[in-house]
N, C-alpha and C. Protein backbone atom coordinates (compact mmCIF):
# COMPACT_ATOMS: atom_id res chain seq x y z
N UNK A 1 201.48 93.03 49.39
CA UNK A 1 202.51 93.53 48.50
C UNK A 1 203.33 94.56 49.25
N UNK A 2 204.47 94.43 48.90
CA UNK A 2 205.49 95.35 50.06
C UNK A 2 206.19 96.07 49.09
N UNK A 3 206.02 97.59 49.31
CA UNK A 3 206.58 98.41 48.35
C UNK A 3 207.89 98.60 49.38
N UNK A 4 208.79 99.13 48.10
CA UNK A 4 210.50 99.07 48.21
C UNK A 4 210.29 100.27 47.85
N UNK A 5 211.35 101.25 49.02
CA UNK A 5 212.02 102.63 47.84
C UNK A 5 213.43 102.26 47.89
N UNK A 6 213.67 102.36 46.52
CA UNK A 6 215.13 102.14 45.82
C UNK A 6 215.98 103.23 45.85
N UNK A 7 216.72 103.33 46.37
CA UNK A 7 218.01 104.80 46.21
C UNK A 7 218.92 104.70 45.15
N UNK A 8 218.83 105.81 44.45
CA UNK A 8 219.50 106.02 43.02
C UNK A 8 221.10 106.01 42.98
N UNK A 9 221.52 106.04 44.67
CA UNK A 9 222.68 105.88 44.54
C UNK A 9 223.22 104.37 44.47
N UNK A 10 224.10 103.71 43.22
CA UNK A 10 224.54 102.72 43.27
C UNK A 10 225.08 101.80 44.57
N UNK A 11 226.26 102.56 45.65
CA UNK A 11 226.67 102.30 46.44
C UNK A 11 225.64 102.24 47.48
N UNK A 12 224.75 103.16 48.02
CA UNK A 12 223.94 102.69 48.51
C UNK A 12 222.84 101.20 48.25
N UNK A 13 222.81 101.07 47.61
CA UNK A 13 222.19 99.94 47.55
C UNK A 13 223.24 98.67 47.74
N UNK A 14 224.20 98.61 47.30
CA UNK A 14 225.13 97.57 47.56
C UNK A 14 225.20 97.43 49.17
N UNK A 15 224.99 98.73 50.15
CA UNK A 15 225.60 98.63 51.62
C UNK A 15 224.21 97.88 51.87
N UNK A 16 222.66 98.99 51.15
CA UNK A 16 221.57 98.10 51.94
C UNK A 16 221.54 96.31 51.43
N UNK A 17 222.14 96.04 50.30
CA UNK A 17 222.26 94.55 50.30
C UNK A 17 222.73 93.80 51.41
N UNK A 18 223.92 94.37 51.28
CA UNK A 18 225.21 93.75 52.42
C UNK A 18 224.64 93.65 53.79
N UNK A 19 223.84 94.50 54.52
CA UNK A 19 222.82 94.75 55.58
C UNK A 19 221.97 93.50 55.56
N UNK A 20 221.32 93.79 54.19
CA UNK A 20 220.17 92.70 54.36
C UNK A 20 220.72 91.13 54.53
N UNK A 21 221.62 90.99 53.73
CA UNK A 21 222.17 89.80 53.72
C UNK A 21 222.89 89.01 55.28
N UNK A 22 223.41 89.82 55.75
CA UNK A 22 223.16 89.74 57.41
C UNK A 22 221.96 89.75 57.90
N UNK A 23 220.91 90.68 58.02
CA UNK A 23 219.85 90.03 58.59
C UNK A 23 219.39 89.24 58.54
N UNK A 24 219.36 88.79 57.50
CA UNK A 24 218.55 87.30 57.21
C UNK A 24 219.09 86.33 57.90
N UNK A 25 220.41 86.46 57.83
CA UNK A 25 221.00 85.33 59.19
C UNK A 25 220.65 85.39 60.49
N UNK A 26 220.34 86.59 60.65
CA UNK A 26 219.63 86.52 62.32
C UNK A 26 218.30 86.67 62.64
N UNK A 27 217.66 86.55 61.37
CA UNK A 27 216.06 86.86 61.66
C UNK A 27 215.63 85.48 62.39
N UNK A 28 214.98 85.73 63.20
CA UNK A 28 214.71 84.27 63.95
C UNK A 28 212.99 83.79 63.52
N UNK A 29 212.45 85.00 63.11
CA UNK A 29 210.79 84.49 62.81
C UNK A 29 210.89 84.41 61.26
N UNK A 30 209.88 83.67 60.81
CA UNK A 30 209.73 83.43 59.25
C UNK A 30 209.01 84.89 58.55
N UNK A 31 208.29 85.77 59.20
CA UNK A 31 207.82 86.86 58.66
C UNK A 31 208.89 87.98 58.28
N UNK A 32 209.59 87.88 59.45
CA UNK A 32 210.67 89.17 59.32
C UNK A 32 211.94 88.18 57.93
N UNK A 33 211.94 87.20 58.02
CA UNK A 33 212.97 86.52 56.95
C UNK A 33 212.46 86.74 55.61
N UNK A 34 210.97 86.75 55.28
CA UNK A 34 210.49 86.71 54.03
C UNK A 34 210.41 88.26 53.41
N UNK A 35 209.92 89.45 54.10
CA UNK A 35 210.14 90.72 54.09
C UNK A 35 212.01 91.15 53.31
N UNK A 36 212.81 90.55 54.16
CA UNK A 36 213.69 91.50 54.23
C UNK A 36 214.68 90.38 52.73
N UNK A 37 213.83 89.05 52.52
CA UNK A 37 214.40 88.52 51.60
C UNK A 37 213.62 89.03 50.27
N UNK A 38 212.18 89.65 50.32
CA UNK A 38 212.01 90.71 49.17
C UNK A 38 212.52 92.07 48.54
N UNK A 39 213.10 92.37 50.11
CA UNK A 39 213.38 93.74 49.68
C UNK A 39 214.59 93.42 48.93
N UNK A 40 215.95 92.13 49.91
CA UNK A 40 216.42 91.95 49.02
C UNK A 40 216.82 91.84 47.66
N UNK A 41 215.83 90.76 47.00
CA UNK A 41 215.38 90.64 45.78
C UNK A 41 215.10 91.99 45.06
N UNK A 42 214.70 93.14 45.29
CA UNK A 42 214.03 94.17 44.99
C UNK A 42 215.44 94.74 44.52
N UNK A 43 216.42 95.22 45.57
CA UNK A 43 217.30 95.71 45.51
C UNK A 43 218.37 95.16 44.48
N UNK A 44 218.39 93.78 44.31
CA UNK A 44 218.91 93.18 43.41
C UNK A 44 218.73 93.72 42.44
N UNK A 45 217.19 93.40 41.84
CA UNK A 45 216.94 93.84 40.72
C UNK A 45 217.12 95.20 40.31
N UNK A 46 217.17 96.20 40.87
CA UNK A 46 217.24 96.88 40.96
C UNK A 46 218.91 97.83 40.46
N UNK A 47 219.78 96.58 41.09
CA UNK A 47 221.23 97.22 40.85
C UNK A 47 221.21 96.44 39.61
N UNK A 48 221.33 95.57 39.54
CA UNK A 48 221.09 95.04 37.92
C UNK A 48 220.90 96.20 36.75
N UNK A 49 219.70 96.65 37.17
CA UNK A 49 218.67 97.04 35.89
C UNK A 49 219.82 98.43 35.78
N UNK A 50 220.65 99.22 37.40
CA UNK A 50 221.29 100.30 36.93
C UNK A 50 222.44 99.88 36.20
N UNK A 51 222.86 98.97 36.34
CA UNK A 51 224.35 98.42 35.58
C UNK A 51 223.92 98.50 34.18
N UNK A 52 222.60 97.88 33.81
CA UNK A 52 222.34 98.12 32.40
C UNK A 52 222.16 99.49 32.10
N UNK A 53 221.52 100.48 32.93
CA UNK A 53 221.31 101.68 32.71
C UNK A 53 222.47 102.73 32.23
N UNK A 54 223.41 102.03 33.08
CA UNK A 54 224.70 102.87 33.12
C UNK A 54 225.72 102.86 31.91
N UNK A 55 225.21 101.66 31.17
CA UNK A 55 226.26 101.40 29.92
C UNK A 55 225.37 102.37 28.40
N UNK A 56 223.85 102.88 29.16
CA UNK A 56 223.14 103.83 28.59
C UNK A 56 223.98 105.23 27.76
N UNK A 57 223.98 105.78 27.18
CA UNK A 57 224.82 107.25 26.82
C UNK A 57 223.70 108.56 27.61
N UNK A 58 222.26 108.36 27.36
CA UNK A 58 221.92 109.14 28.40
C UNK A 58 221.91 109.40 29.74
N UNK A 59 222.04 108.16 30.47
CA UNK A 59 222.11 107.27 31.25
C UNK A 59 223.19 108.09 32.23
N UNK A 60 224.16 108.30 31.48
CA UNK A 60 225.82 108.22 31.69
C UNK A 60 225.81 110.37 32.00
N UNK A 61 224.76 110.67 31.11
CA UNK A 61 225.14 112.30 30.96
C UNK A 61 223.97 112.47 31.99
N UNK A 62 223.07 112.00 32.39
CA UNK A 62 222.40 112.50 33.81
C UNK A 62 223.19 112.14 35.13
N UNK A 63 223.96 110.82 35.27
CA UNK A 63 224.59 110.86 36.42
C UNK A 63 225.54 111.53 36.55
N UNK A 64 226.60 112.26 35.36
CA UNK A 64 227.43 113.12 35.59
C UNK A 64 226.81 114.38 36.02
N UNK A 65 225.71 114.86 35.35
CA UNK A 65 224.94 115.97 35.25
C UNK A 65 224.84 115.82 37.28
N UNK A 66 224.31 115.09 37.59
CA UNK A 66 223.89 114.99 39.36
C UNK A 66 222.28 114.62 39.12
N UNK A 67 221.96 114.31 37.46
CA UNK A 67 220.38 114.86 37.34
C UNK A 67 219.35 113.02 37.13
N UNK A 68 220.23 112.24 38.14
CA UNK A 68 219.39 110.95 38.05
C UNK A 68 218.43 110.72 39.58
């Protein structure tokens, strides 16, 4: 099991997508392809779940706050 740390910043995670999504094109072994296609996945889910978070009203007054 491969733990992910997720960064609370939205944009960050979009760049580590964009990253990953290139690597995977150049990973040449099947271990390093399956890793970096979880974290992927991870990160996905992840921006997802903030998009839902964000249409939150608390949601909305901690990220203004700086307090997410």
């Amino acid at each position: 099991m491969l733990k992910v740390v997720i960064p609370s910043n939205q944009d960050k995670i979009k760049r580590q997508i964009e990253a990953l999504e290139w690597q995977i094109t150049q990973d040449t072994d099947e271990k390093s392809r399956r890793i970096h296609e979880e974290v992927l996945e991870a990160l996905g889910n992840a921006l997802k779940g903030l998009d839902k978070a964000s249409n939150r009203p608390l949601f909305r007054k901690l990220i203004s706050s700086g307090r997410s």
